[in-house]
Protein backbone atom coordinates (compact mmCIF):
# COMPACT_ATOMS: atom_id res chain seq x y z
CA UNK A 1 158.04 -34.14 -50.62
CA UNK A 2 158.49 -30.46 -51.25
CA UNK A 3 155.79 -27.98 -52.07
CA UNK A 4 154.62 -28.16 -55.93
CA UNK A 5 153.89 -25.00 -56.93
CA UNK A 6 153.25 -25.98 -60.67
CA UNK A 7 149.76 -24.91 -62.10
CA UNK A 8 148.35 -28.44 -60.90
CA UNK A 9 149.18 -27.91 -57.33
CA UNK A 10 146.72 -28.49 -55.20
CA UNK A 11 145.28 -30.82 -57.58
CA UNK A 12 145.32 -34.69 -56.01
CA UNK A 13 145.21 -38.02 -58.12
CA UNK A 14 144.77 -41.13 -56.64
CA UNK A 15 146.50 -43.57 -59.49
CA UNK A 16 145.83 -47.24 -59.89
CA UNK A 17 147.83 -48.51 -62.74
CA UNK A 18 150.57 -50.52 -63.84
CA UNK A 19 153.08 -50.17 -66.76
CA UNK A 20 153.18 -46.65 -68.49
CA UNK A 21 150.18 -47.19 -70.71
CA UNK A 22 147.39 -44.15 -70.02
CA UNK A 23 147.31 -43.42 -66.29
CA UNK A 24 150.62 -43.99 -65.28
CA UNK A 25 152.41 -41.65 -67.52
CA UNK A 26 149.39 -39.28 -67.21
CA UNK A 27 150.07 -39.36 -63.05
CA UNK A 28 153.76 -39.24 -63.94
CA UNK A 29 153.35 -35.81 -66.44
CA UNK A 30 150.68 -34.73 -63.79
CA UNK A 31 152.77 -34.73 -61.10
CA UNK A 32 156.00 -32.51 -63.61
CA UNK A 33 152.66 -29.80 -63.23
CA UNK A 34 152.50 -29.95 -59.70
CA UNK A 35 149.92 -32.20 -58.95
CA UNK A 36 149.93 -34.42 -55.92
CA UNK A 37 149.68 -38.20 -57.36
CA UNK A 38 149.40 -40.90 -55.00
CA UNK A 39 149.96 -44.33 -56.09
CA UNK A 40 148.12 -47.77 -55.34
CA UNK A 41 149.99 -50.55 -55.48
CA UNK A 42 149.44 -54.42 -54.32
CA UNK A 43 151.25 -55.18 -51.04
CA UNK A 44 153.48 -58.18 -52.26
CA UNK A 45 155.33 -56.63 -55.45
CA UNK A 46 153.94 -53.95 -56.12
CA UNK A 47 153.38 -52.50 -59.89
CA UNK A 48 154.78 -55.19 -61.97
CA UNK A 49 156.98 -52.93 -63.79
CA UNK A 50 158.98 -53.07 -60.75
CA UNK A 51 160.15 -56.34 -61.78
CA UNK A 52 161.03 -55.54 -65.46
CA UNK A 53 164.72 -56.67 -65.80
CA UNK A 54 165.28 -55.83 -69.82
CA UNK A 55 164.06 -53.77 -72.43
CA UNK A 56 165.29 -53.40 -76.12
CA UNK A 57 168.57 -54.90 -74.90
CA UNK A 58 169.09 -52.50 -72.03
CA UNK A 59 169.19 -53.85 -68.51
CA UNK A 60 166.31 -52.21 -65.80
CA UNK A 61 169.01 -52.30 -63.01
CA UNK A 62 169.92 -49.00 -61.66
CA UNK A 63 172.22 -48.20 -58.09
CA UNK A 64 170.45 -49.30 -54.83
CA UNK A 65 168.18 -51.59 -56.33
CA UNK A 66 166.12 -49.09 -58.72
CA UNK A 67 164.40 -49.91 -61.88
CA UNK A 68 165.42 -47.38 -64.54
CA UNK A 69 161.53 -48.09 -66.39
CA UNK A 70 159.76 -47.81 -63.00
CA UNK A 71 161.90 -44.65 -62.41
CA UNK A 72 160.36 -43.59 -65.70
CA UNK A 73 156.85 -43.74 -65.14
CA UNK A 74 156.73 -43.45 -61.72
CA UNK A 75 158.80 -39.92 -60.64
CA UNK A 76 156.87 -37.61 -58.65
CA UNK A 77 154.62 -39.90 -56.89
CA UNK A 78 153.99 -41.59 -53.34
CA UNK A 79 153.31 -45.12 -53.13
CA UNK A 80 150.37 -46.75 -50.46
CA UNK A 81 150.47 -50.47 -50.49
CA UNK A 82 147.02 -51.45 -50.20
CA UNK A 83 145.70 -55.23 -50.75
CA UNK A 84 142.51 -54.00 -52.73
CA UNK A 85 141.22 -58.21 -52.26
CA UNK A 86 140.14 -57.08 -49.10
CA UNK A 87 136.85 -54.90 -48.51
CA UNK A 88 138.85 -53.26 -45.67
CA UNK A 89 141.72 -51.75 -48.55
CA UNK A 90 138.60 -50.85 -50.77
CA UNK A 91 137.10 -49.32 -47.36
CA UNK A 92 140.37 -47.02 -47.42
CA UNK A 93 139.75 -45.60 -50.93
CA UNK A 94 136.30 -45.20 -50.27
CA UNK A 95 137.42 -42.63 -47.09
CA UNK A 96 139.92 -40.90 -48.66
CA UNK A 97 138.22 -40.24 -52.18
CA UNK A 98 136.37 -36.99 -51.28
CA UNK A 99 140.01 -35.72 -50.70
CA UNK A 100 140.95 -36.57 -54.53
CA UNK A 101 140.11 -34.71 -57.88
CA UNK A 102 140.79 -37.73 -60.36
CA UNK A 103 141.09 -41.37 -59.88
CA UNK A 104 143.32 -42.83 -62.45
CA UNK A 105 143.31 -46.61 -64.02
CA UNK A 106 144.28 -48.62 -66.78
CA UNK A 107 143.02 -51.68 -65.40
CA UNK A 108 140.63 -53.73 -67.05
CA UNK A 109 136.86 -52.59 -66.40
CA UNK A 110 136.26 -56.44 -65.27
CA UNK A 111 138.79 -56.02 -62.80
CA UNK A 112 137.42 -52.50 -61.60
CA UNK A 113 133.88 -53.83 -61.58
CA UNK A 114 135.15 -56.86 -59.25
CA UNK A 115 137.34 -54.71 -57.21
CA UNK A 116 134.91 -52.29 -56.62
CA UNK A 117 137.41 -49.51 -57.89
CA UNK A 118 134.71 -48.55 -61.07
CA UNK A 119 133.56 -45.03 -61.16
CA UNK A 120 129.45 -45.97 -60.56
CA UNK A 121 131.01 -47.24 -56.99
CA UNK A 122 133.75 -44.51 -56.98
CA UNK A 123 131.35 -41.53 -57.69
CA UNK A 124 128.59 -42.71 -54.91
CA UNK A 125 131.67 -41.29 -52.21
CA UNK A 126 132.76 -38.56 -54.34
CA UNK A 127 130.26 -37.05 -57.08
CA UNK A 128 133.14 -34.47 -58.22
CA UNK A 129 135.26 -37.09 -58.74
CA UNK A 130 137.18 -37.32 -61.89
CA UNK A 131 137.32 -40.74 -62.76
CA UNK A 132 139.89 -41.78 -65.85
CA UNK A 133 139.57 -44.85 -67.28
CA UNK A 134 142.88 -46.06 -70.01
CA UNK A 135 142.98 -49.21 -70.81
CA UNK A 136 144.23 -50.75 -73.86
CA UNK A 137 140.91 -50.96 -75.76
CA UNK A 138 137.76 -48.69 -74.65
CA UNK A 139 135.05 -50.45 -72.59
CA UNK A 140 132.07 -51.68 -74.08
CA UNK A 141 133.91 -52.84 -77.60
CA UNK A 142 134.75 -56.64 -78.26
CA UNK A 143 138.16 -56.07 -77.23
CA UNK A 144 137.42 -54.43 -74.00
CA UNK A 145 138.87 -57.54 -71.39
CA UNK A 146 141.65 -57.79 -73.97
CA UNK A 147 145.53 -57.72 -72.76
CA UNK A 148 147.76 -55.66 -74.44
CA UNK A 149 151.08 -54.08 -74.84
CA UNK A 150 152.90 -51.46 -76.02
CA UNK A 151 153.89 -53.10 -79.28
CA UNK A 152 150.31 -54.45 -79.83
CA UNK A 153 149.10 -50.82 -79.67
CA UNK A 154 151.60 -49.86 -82.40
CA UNK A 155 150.49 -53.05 -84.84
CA UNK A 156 147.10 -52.36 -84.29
CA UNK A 157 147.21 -48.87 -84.89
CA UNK A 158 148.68 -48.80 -88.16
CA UNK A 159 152.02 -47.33 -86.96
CA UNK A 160 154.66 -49.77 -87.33
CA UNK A 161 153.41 -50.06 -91.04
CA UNK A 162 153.96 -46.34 -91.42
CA UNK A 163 157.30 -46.35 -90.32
CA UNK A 164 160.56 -47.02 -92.33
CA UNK A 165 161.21 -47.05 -96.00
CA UNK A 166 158.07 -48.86 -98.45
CA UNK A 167 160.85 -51.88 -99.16
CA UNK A 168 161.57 -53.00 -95.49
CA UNK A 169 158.48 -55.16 -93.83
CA UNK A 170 156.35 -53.17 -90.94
CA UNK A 171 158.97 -51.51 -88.47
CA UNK A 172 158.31 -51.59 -84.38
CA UNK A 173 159.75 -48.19 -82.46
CA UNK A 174 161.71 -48.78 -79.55
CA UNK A 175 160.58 -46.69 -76.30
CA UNK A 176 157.33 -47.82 -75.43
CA UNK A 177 155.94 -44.70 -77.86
CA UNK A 178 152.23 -46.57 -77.45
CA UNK A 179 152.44 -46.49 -74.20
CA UNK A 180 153.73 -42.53 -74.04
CA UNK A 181 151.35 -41.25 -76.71
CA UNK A 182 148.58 -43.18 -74.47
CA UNK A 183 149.93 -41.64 -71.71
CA UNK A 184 149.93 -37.91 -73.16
CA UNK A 185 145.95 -38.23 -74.26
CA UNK A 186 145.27 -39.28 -70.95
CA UNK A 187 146.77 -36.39 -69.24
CA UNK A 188 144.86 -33.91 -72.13
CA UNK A 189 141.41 -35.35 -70.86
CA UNK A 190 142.24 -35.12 -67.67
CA UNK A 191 143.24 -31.59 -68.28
CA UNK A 192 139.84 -30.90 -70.03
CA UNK A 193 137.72 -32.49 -67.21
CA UNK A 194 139.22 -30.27 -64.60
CA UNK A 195 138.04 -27.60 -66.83
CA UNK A 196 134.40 -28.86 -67.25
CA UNK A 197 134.20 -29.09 -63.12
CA UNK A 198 135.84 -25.77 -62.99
CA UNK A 199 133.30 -24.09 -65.42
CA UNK A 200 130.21 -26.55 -65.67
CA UNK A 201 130.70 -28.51 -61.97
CA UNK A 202 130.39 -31.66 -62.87
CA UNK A 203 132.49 -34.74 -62.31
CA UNK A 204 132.34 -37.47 -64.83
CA UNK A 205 134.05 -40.49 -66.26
CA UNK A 206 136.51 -40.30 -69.13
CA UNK A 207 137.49 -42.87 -71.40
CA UNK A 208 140.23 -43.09 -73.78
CA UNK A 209 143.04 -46.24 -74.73
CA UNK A 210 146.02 -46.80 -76.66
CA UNK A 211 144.48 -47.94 -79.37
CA UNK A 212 142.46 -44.82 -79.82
CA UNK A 213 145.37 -42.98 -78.79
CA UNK A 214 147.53 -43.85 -81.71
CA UNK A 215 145.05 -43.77 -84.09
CA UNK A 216 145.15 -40.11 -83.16
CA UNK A 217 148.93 -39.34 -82.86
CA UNK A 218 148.21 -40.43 -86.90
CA UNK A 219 145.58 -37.81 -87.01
CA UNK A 220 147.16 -36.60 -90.57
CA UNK A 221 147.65 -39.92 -92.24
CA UNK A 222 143.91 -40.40 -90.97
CA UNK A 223 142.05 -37.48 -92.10
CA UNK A 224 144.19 -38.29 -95.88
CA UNK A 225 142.66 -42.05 -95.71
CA UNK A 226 139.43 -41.01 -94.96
CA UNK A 227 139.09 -38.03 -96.93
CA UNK A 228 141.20 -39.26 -100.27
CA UNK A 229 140.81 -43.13 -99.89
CA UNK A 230 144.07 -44.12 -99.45
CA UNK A 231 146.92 -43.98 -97.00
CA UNK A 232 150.03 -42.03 -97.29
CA UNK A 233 152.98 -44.21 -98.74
CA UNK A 234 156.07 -45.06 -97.22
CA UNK A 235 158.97 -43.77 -99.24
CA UNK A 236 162.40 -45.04 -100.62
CA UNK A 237 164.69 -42.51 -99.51
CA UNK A 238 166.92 -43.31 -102.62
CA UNK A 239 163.99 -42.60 -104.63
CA UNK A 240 162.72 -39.58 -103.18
CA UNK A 241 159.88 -37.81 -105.11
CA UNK A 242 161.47 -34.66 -103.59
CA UNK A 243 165.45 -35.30 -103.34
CA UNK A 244 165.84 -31.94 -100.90
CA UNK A 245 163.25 -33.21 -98.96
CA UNK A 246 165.71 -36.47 -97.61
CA UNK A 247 168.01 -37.65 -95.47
CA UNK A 248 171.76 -38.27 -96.45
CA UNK A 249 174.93 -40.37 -95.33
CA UNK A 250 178.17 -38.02 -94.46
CA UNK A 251 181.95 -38.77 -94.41
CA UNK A 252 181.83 -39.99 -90.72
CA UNK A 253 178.86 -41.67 -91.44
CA UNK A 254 176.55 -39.30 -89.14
CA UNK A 255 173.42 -38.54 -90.84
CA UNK A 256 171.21 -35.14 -91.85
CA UNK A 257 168.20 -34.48 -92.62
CA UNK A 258 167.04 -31.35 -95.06
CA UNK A 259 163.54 -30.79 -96.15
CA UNK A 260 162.48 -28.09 -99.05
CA UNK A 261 158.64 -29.13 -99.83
CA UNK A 262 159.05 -25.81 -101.50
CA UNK A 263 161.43 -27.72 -103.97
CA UNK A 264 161.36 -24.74 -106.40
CA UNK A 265 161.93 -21.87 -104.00
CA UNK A 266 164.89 -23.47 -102.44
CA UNK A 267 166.72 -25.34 -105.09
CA UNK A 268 168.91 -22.60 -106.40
CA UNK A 269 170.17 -21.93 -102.77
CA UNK A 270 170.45 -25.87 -101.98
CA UNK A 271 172.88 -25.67 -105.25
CA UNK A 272 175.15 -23.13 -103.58
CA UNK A 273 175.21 -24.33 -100.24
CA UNK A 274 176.27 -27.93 -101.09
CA UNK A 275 179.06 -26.23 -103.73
CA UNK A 276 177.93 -27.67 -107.06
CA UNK A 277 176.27 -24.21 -108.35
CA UNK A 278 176.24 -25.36 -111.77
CA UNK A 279 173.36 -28.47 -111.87
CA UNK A 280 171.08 -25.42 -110.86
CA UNK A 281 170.51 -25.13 -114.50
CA UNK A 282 171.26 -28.48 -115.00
CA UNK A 283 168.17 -29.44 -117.85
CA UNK A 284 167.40 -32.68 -116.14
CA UNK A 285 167.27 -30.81 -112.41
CA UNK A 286 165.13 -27.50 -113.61
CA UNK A 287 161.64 -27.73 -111.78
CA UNK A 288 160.06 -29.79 -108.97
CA UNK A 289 158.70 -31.97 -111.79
CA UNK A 290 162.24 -32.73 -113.71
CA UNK A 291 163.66 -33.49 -110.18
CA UNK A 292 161.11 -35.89 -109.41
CA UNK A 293 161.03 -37.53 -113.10
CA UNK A 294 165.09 -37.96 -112.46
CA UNK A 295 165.01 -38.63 -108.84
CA UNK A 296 167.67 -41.37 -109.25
CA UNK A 297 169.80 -39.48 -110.70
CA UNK A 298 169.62 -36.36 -108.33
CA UNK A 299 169.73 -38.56 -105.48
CA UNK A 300 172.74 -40.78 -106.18
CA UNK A 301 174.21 -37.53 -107.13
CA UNK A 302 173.81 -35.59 -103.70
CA UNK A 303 174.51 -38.63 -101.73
CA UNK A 304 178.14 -38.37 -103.31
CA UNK A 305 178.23 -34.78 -102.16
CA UNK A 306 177.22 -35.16 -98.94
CA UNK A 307 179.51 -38.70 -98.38
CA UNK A 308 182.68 -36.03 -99.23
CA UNK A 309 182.42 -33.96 -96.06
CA UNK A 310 181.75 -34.56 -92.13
CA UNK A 311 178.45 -33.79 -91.01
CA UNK A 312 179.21 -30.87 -88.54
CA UNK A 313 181.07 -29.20 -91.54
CA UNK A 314 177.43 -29.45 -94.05
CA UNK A 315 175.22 -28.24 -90.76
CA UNK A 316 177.77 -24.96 -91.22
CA UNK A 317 177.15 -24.39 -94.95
CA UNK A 318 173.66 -25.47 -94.87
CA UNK A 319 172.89 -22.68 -91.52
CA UNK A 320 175.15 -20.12 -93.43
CA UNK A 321 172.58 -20.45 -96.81
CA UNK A 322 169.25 -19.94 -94.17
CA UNK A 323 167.90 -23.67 -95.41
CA UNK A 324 166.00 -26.19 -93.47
CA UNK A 325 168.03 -28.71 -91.76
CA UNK A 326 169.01 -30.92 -88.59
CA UNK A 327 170.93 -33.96 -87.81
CA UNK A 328 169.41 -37.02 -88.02
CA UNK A 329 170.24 -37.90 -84.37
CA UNK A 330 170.28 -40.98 -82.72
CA UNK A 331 169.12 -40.76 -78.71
CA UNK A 332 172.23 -41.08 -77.65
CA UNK A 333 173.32 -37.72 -78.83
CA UNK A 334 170.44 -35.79 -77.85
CA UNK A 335 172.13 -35.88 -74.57
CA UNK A 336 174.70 -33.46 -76.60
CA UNK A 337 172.98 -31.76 -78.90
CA UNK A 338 173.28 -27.78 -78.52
CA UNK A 339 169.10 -27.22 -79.72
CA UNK A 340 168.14 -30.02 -77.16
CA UNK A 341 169.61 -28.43 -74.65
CA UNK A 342 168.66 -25.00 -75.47
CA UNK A 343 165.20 -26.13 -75.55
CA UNK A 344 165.62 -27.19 -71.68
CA UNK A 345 164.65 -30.39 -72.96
CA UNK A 346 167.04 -32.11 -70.37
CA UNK A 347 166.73 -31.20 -66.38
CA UNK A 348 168.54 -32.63 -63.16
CA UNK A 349 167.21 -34.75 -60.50
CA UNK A 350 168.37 -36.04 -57.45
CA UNK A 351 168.59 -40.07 -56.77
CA UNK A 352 168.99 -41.55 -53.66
CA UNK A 353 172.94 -43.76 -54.12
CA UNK A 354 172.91 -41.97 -57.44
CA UNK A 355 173.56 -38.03 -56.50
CA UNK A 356 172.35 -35.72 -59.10
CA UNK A 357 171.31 -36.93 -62.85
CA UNK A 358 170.18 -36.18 -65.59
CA UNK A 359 166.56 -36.32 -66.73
CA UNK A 360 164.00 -35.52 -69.04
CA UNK A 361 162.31 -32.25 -68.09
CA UNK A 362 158.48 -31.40 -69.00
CA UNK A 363 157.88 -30.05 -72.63
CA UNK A 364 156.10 -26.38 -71.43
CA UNK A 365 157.75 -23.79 -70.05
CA UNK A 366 154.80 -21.52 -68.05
CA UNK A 367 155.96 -18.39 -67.24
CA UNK A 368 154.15 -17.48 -63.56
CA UNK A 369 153.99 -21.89 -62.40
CA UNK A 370 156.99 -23.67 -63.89
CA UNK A 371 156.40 -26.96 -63.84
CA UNK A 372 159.39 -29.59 -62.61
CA UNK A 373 160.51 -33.10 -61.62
CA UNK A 374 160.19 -32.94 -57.50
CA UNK A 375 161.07 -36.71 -56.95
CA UNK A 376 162.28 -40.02 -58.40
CA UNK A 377 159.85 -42.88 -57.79
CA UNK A 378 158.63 -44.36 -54.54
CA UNK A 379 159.67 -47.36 -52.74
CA UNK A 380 156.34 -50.05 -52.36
CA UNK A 381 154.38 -48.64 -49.75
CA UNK A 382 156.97 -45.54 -48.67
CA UNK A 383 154.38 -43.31 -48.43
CA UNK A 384 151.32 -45.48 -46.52
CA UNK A 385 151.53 -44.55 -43.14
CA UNK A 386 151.42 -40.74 -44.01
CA UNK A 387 148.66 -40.86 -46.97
CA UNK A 388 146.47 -43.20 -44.38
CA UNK A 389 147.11 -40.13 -41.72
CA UNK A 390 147.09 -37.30 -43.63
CA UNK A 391 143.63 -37.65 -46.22
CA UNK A 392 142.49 -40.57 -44.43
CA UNK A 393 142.45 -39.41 -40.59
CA UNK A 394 143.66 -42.43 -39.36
CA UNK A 395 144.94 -43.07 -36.65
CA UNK A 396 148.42 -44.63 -35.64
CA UNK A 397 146.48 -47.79 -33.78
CA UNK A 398 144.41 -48.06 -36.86
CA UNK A 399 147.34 -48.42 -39.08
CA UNK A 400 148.77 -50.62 -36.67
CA UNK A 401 145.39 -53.16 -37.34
CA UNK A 402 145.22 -52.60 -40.89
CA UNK A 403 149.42 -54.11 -40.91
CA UNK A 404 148.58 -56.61 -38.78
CA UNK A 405 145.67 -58.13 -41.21
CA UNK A 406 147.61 -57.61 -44.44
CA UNK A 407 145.25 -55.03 -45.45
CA UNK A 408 148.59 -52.59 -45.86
């Protein structure tokens, strides 16, 4: 693996996790900033997102082998294969975690407590150690030794009954969003408790989960609940309270979205741009109020206008009159789109029987330590023999025992 040279090099993570959920995506993001992440994973199998075979109708199988959502979560890593049953594996960790800033899991505390991978053990042979603890629910609540997924973090949460229009029953999102927005908190606490050693010297455990994760990713609709004592509403988009504040149907039946909350300040220019000057004096269109008391009307209106030209030809007019705009993509042509691509939202990678493809690249651009994909995901266990020797001064007859008694 290639020098990392991203502001977390030199940082180390030893990562026991499975799935995306919390500490794998954090190691994953972690490792785009240049930190070295080392992942633990059981001897026969491995992570058991290895052996995903279909997600939201899209096949896991990728050339040689590879699993496009282990790929995913699991770039910039190494793998060690260690059997963490056995008091020898545990033995391992225990050697090699003074060499290690954070130890990363999203396993259930039962199974850390029994596995002797909990950070009262952890911190006895490392009292710097970060220790990062993201399972599904936090520990000590009811739900603590609770399974979970990412779709039950998005019921619980609230989420899939905020997305979608007020008519259509509660909506799931496709892309394991739980499991990323668990994933991103994880990685900000981590950030912060590198800080607090940095400035304060102290190692400690941090807790966070998916659930409070997407409670937080909500943080507006939230604060508006608690504050006001009721939730925003899901909308009808052909009842808009604001009609330029929506989302329209074009001739090739490509979608945009514009979005005035200013309604009066824009409305004359909205006119213009979409050619029908004249209803900008219209009486029943005149003020933010008038427009929302005849919302039908304004709507059913503007969807004719926008159904009589393509959508490339309205993102034109609509630039040309300075408004606020953007296609209402789907994923698929994000791979495409000129802003996407001028953000550097898309990078290259290379893939072992693949060549060089296309990836996502980290959101922050730093200036003096650019941050980067360095590697696709490990084989099980590629990386054992030269963890074990490097941070765990073992020897090659050592390793040799450890193999031989199924420790590794």
């Amino acid at each position: 693996m290639e020098e990392r040279v991203g502001p977390l090099s030199g940082i180390r993570v030893l990562e026991w996790a499975t799935w995306h959920q919390g500490a794998s995506g954090a190691g994953m993001m972690m490792g785009d900033l240049g930190a070295e992440v080392i992942k633990i994973e059981e001897p026969r199998g491995g992570d058991t997102l290895r052996g995903a075979r279909e997600m939201f109708g899209v096949s896991a199988g990728l050339p040689g082998g590879r699993n496009v959502y282990f790929e995913a979560s699991n770039r910039n890593k190494k793998s060690i294969a260690l059997d963490l049953k056995q008091e020898a594996a545990r033995e391992v960790v225990y050697r090699m975690a003074s060499r290690f800033d954070i130890f990363s899991t999203n396993f259930r505390p039962s199974i850390a407590r029994k596995l002797g991978m909990d950070y009262q053990t952890l911190r006895n042979h490392n009292a710097r150690l970060i220790y990062l603890n993201t399972p599904s629910y936090k520990p000590g609540s009811e739900a603590a030794e609770r399974r979970s997924y990412d779709w039950i973090g998005l019921a619980h949460s609230g989420m899939m009954s905020a997305v979608g229009e007020g008519h259509l029953p509660p909506q799931p999102i496709v892309g394991m969003v739980a499991d990323q927005a668990g994933a991103i908190v994880a990685a900000y606490a981590a950030m912060a408790a590198l800080v607090a050693r940095e400035r304060q010297g102290v190692g400690q455990e941090v807790h966070t989960s998916m659930l409070s994760s997407m409670v937080w990713l909500q943080y507006i609709n939230m604060t508006v609940t608690l504050l006001r004592g009721r939730s925003l509403r899901r909308g009808n988009r052909s009842l808009a309270g604001n009609p330029i504040a929506n989302y329209y149907k074009c001739a090739d039946d490509r979608w945009l979205m514009i979005c005035h909350p200013q309604s009066d300040r824009f409305w004359g220019d909205v006119c213009r741009a979409i050619g029908r000057p004249e209803i900008e004096n219209d009486p029943r269109f005149l003020d933010m109020d008038l427009r929302r008391e005849n919302r039908k009307e304004l709507v059913t209106l503007l969807d004719e206008v926008f159904a009589s030209r393509p959508r490339a030809e309205w993102l034109g007019l609509l630039e040309n009159h300075d408004l606020i705009f953007s296609p209402l993509n789907e994923v698929d042509e994000l791979l495409e789109d000129p802003q996407v691509l001028a953000d550097g939202c898309i990078g290259e990678m290379e893939y072992p029987e693949m060549g060089m493809m296309k990836v996502p690249n980290p959101p922050a651009d730093f200036s003096q330590t650019p941050g980067r994909t360095y590697s696709p995901a490990p084989e099980l266990g590629q990386h054992t023999e030269e963890v074990l020797t490097e941070l765990g001064d073992y020897t090659w007859d050592d390793i040799a025992s450890l193999r031989e008694r199924g420790v590794i």
